[in-house]
Protein backbone atom coordinates (compact mmCIF):
# COMPACT_ATOMS: atom_id res chain seq x y z
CA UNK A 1 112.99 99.38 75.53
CA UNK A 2 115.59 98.49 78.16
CA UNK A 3 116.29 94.75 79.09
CA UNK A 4 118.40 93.45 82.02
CA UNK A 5 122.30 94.67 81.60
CA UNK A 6 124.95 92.45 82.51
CA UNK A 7 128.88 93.30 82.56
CA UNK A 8 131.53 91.75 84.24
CA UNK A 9 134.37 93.32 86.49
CA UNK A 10 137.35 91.80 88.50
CA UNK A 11 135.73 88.04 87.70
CA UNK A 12 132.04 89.00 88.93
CA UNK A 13 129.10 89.22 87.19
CA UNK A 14 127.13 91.82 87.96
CA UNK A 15 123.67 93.06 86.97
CA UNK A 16 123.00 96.93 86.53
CA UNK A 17 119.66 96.92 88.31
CA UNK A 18 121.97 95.14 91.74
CA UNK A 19 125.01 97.67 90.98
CA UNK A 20 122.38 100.41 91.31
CA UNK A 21 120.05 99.71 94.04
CA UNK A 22 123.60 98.92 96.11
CA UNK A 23 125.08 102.48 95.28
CA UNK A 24 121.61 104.17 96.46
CA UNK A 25 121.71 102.02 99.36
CA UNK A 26 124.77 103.59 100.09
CA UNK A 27 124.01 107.01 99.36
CA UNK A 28 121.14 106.55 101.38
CA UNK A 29 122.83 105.47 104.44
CA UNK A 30 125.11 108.16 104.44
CA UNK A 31 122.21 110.97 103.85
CA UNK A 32 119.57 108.79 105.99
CA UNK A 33 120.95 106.42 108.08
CA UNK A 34 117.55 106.55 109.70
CA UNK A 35 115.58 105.26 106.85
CA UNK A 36 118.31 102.88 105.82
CA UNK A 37 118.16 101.23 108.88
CA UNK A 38 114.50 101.11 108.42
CA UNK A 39 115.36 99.20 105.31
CA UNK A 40 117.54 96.34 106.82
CA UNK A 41 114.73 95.80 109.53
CA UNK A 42 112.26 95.47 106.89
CA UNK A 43 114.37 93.32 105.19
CA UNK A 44 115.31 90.82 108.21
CA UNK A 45 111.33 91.06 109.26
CA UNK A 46 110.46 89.53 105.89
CA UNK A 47 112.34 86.94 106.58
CA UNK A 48 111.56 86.10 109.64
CA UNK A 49 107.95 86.75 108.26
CA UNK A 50 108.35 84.02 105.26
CA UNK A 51 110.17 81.38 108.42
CA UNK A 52 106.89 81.74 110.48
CA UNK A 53 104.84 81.30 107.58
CA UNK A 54 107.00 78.23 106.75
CA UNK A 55 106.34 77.22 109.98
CA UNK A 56 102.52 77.80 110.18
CA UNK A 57 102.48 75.93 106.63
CA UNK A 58 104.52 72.59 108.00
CA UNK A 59 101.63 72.90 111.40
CA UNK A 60 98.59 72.61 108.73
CA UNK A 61 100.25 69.99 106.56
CA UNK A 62 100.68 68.12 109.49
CA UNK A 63 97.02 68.39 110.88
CA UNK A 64 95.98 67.79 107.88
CA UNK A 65 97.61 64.54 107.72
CA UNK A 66 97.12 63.66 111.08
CA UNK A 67 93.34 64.51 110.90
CA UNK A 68 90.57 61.66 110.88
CA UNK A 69 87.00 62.22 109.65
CA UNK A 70 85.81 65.26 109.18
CA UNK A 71 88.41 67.88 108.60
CA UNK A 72 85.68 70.49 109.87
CA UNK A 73 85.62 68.71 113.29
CA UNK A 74 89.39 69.53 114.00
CA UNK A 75 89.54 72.48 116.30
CA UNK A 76 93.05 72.89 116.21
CA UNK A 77 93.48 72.92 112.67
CA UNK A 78 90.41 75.70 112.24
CA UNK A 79 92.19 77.84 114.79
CA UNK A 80 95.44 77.11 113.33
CA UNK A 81 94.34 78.31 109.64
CA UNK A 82 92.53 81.33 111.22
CA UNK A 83 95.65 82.66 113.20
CA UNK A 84 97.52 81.71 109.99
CA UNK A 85 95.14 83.92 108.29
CA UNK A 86 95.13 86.64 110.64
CA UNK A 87 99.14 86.65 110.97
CA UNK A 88 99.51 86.77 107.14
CA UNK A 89 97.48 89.66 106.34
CA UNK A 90 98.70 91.54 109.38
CA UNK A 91 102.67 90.71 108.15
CA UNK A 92 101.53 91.87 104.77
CA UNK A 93 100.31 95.11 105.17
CA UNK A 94 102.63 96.33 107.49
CA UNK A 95 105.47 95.02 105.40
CA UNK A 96 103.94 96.63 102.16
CA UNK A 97 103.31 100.24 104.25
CA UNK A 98 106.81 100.42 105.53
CA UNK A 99 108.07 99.01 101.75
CA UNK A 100 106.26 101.85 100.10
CA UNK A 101 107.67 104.51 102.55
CA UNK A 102 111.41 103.59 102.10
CA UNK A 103 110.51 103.03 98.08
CA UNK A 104 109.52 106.77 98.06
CA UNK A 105 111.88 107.94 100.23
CA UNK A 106 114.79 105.88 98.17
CA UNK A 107 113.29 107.75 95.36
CA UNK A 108 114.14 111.15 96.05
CA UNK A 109 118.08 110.07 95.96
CA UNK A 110 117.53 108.68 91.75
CA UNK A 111 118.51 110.44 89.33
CA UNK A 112 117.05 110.56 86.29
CA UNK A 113 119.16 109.32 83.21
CA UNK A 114 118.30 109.47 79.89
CA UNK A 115 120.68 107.40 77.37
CA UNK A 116 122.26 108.97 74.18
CA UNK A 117 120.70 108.19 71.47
């Protein structure tokens, strides 16, 4: 069974899982700078995807707060949790479809190592 491997070079600590996803990343731009850059968008859209949801979260909290009697009365706060709703599940499957496609495509540039025994 393999665990997380650490070493440390030039004063850094690195981790071999990091060390390895940053040399395919590399590889991969210079074979595919197409898909890399399809990468680093999906990577700045998830965060810009987790800030609006921030965002959206902060808005309920605050009707929520703000809200007197019945909750189910508040029409902003209904249409506020439905786009909320709506928004999520839209940012999630399009971030997990484009995810899976640069996962396989990353894929093809591993190589498979086997350790000594």
């Amino acid at each position: 069974m393999y665990g997380i491997v650490f070493f440390v070079f030039n004063k850094y600590l690195y981790c071999y899982a990091g060390l390895e996803d940053q040399i395919l990343s590399d590889v991969v731009s210079l074979e595919r700078p197409d898909l890399e850059e399809q990468r680093n968008q999906l990577i700045v859209r998830i965060n810009a995807d987790k800030n609006q949801l921030n965002a959206i979260e902060d808005k309920i909290l605050k009707l929520l707060f703000e809200s007197e009697g019945n909750i189910l009365d508040n029409e902003d706060l209904i249409n506020t949790l439905n786009d909320s709703k709506v928004c999520v599940q839209r940012h999630l499957t399009e971030n997990f479809l484009t995810t899976a496609l640069v996962l396989l495509l990353h894929a093809k540039y591993i190589f498979v190592h086997a350790p000594s025994c």
